[in-house]
Protein backbone atom coordinates (compact mmCIF):
# COMPACT_ATOMS: atom_id res chain seq x y z
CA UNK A 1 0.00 0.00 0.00
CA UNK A 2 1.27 3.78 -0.87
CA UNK A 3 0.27 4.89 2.99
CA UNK A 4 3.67 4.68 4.29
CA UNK A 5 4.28 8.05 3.29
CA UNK A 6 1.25 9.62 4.91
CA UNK A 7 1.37 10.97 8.21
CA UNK A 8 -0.61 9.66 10.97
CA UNK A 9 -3.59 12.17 10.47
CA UNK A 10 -3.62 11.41 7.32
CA UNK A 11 -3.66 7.29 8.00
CA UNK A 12 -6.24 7.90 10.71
CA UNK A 13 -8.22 9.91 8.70
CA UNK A 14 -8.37 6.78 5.58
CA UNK A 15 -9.23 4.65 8.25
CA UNK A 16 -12.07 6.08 9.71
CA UNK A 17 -13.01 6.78 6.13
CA UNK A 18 -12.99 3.32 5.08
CA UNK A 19 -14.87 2.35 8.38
CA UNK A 20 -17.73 5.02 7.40
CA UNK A 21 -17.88 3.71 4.10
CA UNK A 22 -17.88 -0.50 4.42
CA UNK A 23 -20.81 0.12 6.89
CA UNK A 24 -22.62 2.40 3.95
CA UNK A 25 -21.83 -0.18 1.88
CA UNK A 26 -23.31 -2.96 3.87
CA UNK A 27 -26.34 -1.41 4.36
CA UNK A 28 -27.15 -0.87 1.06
CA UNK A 29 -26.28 -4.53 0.20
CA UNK A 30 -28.95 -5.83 3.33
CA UNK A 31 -31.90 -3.27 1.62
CA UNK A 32 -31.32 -4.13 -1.88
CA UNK A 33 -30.81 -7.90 -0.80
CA UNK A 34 -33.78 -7.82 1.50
CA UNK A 35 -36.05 -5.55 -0.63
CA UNK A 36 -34.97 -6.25 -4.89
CA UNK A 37 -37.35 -4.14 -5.74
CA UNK A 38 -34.82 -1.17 -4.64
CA UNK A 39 -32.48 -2.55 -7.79
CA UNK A 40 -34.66 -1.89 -10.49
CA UNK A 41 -36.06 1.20 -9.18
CA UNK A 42 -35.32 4.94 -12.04
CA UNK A 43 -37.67 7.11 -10.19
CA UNK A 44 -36.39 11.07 -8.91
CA UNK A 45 -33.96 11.06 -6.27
CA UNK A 46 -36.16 13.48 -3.84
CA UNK A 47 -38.94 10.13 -4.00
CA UNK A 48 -36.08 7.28 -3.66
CA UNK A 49 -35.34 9.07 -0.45
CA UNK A 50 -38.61 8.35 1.02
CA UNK A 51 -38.88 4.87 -0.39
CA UNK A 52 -35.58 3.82 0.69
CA UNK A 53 -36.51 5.06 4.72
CA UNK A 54 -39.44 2.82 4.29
CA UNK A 55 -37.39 -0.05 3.51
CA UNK A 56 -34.84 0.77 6.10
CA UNK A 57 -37.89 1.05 8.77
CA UNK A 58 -39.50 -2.31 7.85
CA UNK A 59 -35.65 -4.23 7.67
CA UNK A 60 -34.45 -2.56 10.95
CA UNK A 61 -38.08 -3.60 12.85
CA UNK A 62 -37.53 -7.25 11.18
CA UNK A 63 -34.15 -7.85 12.77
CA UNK A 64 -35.22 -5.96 16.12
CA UNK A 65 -33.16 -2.80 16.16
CA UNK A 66 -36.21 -0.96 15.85
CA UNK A 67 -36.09 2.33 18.57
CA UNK A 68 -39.01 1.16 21.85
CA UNK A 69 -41.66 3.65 22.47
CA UNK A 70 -42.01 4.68 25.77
């Protein structure tokens, strides 16, 4: 790897970057694995936003991270 010559910010910084992304990354892989309809969707990106939520609501509440009322 060509990080040997970055300083430790910089390292730190690429790391926690990376971190931030794989988790992005993983979540998108459970909704569109979970919900395939999400692949094959070409509508705007202000109505994906709310569609995508949904999806996230419904998969989150199916493997019981879902937030308990009070």
């Amino acid at each position: 790897m060509q990080q040997q010559g970055l300083d430790i910010d910089n390292r730190t910084r690429n790391a926690l970057l990376r971190g931030l992304r794989c988790l992005g990354e993983r979540g998108f892989v459970i909704l569109t694995g979970r919900w395939r309809a999400l692949q094959h969707f070409t509508t705007s990106p202000s109505k994906i936003g709310t569609i995508v939520q949904a999806a996230l609501v419904l998969t989150q509440f199916e493997h019981g991270q879902h937030s308990k009322s009070r």
